[in-house]
Protein backbone atom coordinates (compact mmCIF):
# COMPACT_ATOMS: atom_id res chain seq x y z
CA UNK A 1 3.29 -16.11 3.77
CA UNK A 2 1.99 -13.34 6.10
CA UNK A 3 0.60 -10.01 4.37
CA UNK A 4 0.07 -6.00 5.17
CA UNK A 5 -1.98 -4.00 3.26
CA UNK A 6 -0.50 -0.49 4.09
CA UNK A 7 -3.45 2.43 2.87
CA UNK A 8 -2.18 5.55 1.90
CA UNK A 9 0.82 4.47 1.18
CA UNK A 10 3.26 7.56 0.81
CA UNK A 11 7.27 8.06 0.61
CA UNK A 12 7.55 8.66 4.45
CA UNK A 13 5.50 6.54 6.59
CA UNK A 14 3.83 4.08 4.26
CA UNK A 15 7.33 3.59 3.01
CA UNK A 16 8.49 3.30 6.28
CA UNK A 17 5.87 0.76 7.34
CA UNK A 18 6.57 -1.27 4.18
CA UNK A 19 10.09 -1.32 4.79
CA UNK A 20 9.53 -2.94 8.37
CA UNK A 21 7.20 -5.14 7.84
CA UNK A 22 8.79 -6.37 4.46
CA UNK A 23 12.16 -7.55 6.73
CA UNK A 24 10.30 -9.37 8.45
CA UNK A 25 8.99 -11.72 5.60
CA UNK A 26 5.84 -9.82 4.96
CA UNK A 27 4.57 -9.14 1.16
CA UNK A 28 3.46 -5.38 0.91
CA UNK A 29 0.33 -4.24 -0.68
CA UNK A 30 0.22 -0.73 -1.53
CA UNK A 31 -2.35 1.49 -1.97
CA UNK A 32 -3.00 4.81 -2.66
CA UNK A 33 -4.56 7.26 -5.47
CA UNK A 34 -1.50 7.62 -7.34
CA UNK A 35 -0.35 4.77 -9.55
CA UNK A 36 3.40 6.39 -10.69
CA UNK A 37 4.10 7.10 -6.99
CA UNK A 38 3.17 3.62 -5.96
CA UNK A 39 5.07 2.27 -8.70
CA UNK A 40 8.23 3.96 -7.49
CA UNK A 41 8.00 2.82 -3.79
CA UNK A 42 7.32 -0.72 -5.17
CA UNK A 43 10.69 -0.39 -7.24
CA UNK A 44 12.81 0.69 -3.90
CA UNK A 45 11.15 -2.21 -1.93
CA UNK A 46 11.79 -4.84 -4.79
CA UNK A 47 15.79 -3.39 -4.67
CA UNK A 48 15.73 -3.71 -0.89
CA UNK A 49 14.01 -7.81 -1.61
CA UNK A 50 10.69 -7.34 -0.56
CA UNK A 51 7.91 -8.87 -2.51
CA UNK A 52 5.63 -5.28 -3.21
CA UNK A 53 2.59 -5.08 -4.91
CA UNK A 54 0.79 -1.34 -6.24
CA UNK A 55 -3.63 -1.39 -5.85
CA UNK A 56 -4.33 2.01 -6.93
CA UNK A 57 -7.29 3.33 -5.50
CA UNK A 58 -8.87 6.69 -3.83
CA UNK A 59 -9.41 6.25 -0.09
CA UNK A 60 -12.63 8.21 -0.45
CA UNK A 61 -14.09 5.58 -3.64
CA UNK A 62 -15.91 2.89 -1.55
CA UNK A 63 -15.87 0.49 -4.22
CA UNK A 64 -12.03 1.04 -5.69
CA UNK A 65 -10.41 0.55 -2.43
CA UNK A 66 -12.80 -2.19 -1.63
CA UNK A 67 -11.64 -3.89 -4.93
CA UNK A 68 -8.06 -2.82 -4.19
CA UNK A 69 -7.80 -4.81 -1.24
CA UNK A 70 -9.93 -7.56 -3.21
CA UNK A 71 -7.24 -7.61 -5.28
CA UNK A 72 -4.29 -7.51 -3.11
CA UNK A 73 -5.86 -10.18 -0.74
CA UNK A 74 -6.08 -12.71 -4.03
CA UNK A 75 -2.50 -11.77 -4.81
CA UNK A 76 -1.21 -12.54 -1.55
CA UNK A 77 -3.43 -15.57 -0.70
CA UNK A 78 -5.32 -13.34 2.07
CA UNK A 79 -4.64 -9.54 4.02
CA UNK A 80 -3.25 -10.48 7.61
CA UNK A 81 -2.55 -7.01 9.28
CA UNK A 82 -4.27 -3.61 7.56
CA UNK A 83 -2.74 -0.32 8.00
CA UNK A 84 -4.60 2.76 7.35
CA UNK A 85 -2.91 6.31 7.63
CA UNK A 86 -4.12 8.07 4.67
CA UNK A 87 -3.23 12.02 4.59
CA UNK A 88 -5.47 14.41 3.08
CA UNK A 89 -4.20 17.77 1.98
CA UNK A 90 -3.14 20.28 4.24
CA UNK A 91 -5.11 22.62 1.16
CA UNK A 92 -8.54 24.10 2.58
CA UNK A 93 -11.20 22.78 -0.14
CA UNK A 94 -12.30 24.75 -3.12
């Protein structure tokens, strides 16, 4: 079975991504800070039949999103395509 690991993964896009690649046979391996949110999109991909998987992890931890994909890679038997589109806030920092 081919794999994606979609970073960043949000309602729109990584959704969107997910939702594409998952129809075509893929398994989907989510990640992103937010482990509720990721939760939910895995839910509406496992009602649309595509195998899903949540890795929380922050984008800007090294080491959690290099054990996220760790992780997703020994759950799906290997990563074959990597998206990354993670969006930072449109907030200026404190």
């Amino acid at each position: 079975m081919t794999s994606i690991a979609i970073i960043g993964a949000g309602p729109q896009l990584g959704l969107s991504i997910a939702r594409t690649f998952g129809a075509q046979g893929f398994d989907v391996a989510l990640i992103s800070r937010n482990r509720a949110k990721l939760d939910n999109l895995v839910a509406q991909l496992a009602a649309e039949g595509i195998n899903a998987a949540a890795f929380p992890a922050d984008v800007l931890d090294r080491d959690a999103l290099t054990q996220a994909l760790k992780d997703a890679a020994a759950q799906f038997g290997g990563i074959d395509v990597l998206e990354y589109s993670p969006v930072g806030s449109l907030a200026p920092p404190l």
